[in-house]
C-alpha atoms as a PDB file:
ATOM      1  CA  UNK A   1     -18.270 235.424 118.675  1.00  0.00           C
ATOM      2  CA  UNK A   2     -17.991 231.778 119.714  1.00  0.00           C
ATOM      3  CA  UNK A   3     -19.968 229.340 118.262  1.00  0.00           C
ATOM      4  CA  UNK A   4     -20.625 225.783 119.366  1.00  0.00           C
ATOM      5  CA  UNK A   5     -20.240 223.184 115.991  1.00  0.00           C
ATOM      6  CA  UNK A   6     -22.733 220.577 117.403  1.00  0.00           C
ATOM      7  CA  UNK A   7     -25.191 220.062 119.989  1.00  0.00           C
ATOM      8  CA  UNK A   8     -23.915 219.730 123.458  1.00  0.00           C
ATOM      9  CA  UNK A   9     -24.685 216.589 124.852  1.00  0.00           C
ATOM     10  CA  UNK A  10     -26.568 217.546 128.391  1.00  0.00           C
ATOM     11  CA  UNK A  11     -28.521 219.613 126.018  1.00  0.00           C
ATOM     12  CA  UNK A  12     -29.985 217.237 123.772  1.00  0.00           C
ATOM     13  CA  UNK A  13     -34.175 216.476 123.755  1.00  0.00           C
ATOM     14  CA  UNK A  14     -34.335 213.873 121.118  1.00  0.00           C
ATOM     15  CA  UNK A  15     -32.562 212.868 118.034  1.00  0.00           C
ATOM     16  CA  UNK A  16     -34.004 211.664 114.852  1.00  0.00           C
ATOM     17  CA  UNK A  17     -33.544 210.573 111.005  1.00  0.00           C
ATOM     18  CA  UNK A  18     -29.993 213.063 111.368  1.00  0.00           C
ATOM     19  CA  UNK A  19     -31.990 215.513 113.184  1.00  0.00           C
ATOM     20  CA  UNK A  20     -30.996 216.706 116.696  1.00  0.00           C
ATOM     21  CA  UNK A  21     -33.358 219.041 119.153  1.00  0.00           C
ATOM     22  CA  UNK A  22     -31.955 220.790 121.500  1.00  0.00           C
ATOM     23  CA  UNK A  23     -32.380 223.647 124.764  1.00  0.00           C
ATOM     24  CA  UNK A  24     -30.379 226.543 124.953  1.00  0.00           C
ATOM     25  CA  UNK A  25     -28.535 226.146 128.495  1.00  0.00           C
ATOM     26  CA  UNK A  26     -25.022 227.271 128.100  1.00  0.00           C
ATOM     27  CA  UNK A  27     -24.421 230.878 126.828  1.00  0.00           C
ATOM     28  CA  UNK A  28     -22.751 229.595 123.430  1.00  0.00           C
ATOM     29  CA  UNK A  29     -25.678 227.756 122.403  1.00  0.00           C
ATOM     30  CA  UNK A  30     -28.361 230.992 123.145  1.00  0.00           C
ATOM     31  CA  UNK A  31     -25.893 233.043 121.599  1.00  0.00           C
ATOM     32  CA  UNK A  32     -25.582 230.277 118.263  1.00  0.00           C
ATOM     33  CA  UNK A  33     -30.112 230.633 118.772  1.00  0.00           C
ATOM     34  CA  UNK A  34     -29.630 234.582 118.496  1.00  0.00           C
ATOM     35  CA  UNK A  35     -27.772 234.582 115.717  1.00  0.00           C
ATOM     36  CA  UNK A  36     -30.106 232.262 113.178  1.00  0.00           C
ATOM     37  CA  UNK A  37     -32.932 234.698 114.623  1.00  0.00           C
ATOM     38  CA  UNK A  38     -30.532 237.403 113.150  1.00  0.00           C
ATOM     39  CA  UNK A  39     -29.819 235.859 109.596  1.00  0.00           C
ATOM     40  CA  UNK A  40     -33.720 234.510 109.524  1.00  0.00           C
ATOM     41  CA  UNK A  41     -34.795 237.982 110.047  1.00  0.00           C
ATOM     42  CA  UNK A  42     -32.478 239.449 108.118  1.00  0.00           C
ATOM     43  CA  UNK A  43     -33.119 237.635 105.127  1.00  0.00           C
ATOM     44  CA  UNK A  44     -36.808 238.715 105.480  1.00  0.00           C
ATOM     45  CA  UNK A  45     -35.633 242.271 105.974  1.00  0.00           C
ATOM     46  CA  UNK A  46     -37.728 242.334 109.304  1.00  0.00           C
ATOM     47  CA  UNK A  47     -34.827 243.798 111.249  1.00  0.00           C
ATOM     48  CA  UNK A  48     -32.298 246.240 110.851  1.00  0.00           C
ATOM     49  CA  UNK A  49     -28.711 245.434 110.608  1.00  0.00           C
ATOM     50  CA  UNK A  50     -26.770 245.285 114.134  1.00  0.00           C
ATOM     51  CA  UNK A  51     -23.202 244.690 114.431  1.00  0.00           C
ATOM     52  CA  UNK A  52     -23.528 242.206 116.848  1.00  0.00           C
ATOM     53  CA  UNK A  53     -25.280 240.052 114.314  1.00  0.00           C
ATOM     54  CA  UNK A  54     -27.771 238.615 116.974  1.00  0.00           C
ATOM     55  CA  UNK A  55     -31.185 239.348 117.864  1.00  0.00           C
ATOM     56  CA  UNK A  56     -32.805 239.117 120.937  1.00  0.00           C
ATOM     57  CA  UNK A  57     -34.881 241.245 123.418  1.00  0.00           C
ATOM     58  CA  UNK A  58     -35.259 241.359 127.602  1.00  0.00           C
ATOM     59  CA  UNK A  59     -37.884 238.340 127.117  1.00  0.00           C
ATOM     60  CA  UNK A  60     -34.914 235.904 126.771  1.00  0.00           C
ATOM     61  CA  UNK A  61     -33.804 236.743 129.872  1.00  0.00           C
ATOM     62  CA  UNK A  62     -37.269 235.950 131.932  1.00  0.00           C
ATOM     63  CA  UNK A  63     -37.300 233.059 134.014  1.00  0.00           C
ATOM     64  CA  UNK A  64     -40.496 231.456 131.718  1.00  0.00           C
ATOM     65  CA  UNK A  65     -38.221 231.948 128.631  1.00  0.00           C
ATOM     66  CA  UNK A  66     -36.457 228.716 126.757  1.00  0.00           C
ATOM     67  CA  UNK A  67     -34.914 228.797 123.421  1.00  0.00           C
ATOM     68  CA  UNK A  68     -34.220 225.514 121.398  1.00  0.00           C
ATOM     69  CA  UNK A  69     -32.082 224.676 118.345  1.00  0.00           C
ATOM     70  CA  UNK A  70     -32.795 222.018 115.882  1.00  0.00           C
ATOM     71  CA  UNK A  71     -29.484 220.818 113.932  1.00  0.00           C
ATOM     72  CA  UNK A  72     -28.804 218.663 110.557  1.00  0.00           C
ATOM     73  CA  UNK A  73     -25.324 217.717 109.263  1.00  0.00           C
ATOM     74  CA  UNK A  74     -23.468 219.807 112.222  1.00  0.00           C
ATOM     75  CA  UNK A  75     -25.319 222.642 111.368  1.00  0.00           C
ATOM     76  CA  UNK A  76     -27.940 224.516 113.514  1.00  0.00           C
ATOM     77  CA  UNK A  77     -31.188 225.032 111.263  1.00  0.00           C
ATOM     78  CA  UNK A  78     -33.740 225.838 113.305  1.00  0.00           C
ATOM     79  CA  UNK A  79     -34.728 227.601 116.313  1.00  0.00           C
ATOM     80  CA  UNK A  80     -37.749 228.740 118.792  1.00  0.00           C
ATOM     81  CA  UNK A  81     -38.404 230.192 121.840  1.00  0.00           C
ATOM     82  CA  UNK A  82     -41.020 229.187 124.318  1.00  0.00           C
ATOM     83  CA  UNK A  83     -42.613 231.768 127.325  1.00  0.00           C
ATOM     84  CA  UNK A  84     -45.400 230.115 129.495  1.00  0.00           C
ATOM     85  CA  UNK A  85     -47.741 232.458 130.607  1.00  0.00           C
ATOM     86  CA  UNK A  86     -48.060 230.734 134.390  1.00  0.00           C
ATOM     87  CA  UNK A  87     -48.962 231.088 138.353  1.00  0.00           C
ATOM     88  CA  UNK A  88     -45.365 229.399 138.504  1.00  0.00           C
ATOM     89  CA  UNK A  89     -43.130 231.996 136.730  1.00  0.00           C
ATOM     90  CA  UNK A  90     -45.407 234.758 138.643  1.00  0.00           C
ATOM     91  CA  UNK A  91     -47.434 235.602 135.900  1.00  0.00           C
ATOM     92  CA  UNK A  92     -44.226 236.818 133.627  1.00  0.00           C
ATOM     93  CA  UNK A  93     -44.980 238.099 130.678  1.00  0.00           C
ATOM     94  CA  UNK A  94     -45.106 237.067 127.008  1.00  0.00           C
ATOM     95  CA  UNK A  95     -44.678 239.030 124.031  1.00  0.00           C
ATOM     96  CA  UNK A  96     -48.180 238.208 122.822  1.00  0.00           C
ATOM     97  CA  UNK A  97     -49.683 238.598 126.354  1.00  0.00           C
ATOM     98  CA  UNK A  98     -48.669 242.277 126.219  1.00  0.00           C
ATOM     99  CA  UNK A  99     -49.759 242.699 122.630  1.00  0.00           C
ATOM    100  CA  UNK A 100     -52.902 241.101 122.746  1.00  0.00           C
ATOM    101  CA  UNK A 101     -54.003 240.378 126.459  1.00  0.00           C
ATOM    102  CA  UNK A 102     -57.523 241.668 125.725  1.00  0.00           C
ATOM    103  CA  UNK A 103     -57.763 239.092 122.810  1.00  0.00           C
ATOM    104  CA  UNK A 104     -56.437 236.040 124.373  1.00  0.00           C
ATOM    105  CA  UNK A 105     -58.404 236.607 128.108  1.00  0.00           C
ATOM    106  CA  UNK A 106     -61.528 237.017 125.723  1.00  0.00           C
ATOM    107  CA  UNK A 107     -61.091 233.376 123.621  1.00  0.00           C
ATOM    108  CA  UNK A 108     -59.112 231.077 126.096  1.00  0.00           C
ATOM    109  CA  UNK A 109     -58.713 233.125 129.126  1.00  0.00           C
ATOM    110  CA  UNK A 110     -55.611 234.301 131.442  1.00  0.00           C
ATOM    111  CA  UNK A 111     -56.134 231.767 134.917  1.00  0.00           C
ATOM    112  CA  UNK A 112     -54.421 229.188 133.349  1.00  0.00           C
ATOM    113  CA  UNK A 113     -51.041 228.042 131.899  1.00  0.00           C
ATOM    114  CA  UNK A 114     -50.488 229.071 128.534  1.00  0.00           C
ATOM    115  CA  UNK A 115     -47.272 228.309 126.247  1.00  0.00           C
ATOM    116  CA  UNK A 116     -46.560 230.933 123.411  1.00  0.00           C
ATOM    117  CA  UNK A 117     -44.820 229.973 120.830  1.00  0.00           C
ATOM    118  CA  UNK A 118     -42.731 232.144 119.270  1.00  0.00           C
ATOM    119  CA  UNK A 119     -38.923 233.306 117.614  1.00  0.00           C
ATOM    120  CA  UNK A 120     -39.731 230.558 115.244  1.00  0.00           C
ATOM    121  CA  UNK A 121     -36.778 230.130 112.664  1.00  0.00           C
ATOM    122  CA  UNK A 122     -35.015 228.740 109.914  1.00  0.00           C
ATOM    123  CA  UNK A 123     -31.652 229.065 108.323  1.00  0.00           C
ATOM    124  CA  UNK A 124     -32.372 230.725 104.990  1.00  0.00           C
ATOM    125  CA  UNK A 125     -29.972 228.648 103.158  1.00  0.00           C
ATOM    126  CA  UNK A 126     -32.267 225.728 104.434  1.00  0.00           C
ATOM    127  CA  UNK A 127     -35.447 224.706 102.225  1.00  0.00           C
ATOM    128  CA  UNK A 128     -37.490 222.434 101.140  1.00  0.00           C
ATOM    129  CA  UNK A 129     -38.358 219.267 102.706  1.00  0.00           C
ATOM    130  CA  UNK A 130     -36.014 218.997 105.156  1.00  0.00           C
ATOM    131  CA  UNK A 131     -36.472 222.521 106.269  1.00  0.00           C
ATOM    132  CA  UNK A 132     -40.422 221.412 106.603  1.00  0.00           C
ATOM    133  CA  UNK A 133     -38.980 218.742 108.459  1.00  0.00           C
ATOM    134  CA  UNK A 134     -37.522 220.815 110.820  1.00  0.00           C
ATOM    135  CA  UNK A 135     -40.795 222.974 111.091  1.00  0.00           C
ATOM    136  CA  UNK A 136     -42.348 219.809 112.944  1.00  0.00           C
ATOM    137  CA  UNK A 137     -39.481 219.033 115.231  1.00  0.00           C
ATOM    138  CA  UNK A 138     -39.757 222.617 116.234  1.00  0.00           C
ATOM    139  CA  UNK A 139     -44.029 221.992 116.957  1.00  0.00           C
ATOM    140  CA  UNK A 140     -42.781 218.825 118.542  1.00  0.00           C
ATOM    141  CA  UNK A 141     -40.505 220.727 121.014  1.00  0.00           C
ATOM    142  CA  UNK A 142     -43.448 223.057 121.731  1.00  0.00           C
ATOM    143  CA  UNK A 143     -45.858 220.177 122.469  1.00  0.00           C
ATOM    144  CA  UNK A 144     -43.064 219.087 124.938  1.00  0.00           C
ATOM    145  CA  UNK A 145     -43.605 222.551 126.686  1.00  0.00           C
ATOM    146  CA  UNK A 146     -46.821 222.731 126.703  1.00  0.00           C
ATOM    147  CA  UNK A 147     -47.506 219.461 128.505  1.00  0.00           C
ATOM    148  CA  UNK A 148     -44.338 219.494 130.912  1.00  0.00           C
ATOM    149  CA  UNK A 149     -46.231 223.197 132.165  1.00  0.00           C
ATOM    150  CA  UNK A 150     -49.431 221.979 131.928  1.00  0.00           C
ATOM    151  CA  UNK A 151     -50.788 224.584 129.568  1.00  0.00           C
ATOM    152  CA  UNK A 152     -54.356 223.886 127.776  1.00  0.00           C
ATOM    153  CA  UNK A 153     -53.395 226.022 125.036  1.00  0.00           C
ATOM    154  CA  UNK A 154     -50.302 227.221 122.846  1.00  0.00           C
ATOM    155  CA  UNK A 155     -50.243 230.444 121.104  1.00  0.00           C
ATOM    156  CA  UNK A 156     -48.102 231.833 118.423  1.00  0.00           C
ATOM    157  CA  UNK A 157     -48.293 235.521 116.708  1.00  0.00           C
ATOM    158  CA  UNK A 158     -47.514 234.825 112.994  1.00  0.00           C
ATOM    159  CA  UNK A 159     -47.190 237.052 109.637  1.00  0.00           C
ATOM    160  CA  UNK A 160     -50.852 236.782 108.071  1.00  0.00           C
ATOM    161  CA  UNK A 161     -49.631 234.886 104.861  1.00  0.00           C
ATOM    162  CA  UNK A 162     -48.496 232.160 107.271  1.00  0.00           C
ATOM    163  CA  UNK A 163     -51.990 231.495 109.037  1.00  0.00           C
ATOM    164  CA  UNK A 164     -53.160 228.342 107.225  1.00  0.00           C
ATOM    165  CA  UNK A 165     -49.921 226.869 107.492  1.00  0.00           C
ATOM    166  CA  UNK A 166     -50.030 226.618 110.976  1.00  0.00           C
ATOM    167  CA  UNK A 167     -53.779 226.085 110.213  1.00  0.00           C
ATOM    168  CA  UNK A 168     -53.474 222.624 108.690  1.00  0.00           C
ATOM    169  CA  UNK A 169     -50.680 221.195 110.722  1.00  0.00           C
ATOM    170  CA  UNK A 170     -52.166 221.723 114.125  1.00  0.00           C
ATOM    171  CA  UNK A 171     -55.279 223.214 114.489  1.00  0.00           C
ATOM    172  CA  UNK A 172     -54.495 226.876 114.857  1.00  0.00           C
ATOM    173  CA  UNK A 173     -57.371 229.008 114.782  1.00  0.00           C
ATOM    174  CA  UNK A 174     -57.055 233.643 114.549  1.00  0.00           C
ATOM    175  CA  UNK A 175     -57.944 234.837 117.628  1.00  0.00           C
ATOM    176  CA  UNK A 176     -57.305 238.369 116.612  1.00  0.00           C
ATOM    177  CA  UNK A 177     -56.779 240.736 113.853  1.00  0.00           C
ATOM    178  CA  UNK A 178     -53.545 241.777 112.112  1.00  0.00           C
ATOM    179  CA  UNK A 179     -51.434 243.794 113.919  1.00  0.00           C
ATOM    180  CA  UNK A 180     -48.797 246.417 113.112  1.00  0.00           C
ATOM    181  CA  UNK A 181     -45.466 246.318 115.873  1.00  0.00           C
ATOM    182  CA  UNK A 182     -42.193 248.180 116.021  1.00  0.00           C
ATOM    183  CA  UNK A 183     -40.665 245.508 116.805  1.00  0.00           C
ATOM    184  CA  UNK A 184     -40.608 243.496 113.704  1.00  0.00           C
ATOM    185  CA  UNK A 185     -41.705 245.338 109.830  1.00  0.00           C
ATOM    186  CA  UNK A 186     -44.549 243.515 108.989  1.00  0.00           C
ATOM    187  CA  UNK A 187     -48.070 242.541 110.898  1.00  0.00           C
ATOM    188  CA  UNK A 188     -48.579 239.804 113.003  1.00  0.00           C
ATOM    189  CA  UNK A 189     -51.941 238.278 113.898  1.00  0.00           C
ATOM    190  CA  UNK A 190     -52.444 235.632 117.062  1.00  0.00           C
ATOM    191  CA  UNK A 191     -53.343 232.227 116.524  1.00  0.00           C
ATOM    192  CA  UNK A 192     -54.278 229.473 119.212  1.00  0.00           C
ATOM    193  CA  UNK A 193     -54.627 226.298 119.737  1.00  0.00           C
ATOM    194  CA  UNK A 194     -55.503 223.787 122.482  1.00  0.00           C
ATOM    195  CA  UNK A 195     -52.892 221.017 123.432  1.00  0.00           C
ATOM    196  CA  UNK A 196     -55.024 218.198 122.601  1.00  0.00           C
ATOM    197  CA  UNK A 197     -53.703 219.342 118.772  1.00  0.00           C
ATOM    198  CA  UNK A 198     -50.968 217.445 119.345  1.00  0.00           C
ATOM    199  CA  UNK A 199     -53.129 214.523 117.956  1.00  0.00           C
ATOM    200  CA  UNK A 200     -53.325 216.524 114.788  1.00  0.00           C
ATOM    201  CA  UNK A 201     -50.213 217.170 114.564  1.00  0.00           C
ATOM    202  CA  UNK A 202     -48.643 213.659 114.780  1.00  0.00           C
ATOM    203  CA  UNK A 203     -51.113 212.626 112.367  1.00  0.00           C
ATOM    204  CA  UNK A 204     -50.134 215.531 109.948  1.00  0.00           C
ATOM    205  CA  UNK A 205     -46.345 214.175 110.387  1.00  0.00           C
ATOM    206  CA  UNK A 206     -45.200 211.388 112.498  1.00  0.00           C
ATOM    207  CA  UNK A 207     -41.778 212.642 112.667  1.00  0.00           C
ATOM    208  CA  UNK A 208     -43.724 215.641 114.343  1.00  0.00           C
ATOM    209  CA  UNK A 209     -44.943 213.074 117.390  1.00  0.00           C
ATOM    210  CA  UNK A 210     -43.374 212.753 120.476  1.00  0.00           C
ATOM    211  CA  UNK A 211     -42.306 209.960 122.579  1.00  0.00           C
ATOM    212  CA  UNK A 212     -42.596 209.550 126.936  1.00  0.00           C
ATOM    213  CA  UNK A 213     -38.482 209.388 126.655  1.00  0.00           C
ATOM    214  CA  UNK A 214     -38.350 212.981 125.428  1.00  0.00           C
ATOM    215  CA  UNK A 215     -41.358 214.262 128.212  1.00  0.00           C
ATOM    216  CA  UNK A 216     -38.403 212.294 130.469  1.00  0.00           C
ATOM    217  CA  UNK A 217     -35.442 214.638 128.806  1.00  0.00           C
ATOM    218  CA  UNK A 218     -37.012 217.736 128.571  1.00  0.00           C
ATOM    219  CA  UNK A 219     -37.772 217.488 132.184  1.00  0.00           C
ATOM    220  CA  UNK A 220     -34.150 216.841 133.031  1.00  0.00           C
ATOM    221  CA  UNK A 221     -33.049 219.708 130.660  1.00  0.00           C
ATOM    222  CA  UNK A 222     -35.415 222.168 132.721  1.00  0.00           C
ATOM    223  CA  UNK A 223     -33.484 221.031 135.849  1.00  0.00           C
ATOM    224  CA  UNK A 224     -30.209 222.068 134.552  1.00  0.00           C
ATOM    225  CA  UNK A 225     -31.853 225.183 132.983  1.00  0.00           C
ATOM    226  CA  UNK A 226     -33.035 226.522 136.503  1.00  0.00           C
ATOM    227  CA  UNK A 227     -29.589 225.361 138.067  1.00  0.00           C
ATOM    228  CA  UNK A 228     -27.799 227.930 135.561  1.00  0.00           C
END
């Protein structure tokens, strides 16, 4: 399988302290985002082995679905996917929209634009501060989302142990209990949070905050994306 060595240039969101964001346009780059899902998961022993090496489901293919890498040193580290649950992508739907529709119509309701957040990754041989590091640039590229669709809220499903992380860098709050899926081996549980987090956020790590230039990018990006 062919893998791209850096970020390709019409693909690039921001760039910052070595750090480069990027969307998934061309086919090499999802395929590059599919495989760090694989070895993330892997690692966790969430998945079973494949021989393809790359994980990925019919939501990547959905017209509300974009997929982002976040590199270091010529290396990818980091990945996530984005669906918006929206009037403009006909109401497609999101992993945790199917899961936990009852849930999320009952806390922030379904008539609006909502971003979920989720196929949120790291390359296991990354730790430590800079893979925390990464961890924001990934929320940043969310926040991008969220405000470029015009969603009041972002959700994420998350393993339980990993609530108050996402708790005390931008404002998540459970909107649902833990839940047991076949497509992953351990529980998830929902979390939201509204976009005016992204104030928390910044303030929890500036690296985290996002400039108009990148609202400017992303929108350019999306262009290309839909021209694919």
């Amino acid at each position: 399988m062919q893998r791209t060595l850096k970020p390709l240039d019409h693909q690039v969101l921001f760039e910052v302290d070595g750090y480069t964001a990027e969307i998934c346009i061309e086919p090499e780059s999802l395929q590059l985002a599919y495989h760090l899902r694989y070895q993330a998961y892997r690692h966790a022993d969430a998945i079973p082995v494949n021989e393809q090496a790359i994980c990925t489901d019919p939501f990547d293919e959905q017209r509300n679905a974009r997929t982002f890498l976040i590199w270091y040193d010529d290396q990818a580290v980091a990945s996530v996917r984005s669906l918006t649950w929206a009037a403009s992508y006909d109401w497609a739907p999101t992993p945790s929209i199917n899961f936990f529709k009852t849930e999320v119509d009952q806390y922030i309701g379904l008539s609006s634009p909502i971003l979920e957040s989720n196929r949120y990754v790291t390359a296991p041989d990354f730790t430590g501060r800079r893979s925390l590091t990464a961890q924001m640039l990934l929320f940043r590229i969310q926040t991008l989302g969220a405000l470029v669709d015009q969603c009041a809220y972002v959700i994420t499903a998350v393993r339980p142990r990993h609530v108050k992380f996402y708790e005390r860098f931008m404002n998540f709050f459970s909107i649902s209990d833990p839940l047991k899926v076949d497509e992953v081996s351990f529980e998830i549980q929902l979390l939201a949070t509204p976009i005016a987090s992204k104030d928390k956020l910044s303030q929890s790590s500036a690296i985290a905050a996002y400039e108009e230039a990148d609202l400017e990018r992303y929108q350019n990006c999306m262009q290309l994306l839909y021209q694919s």
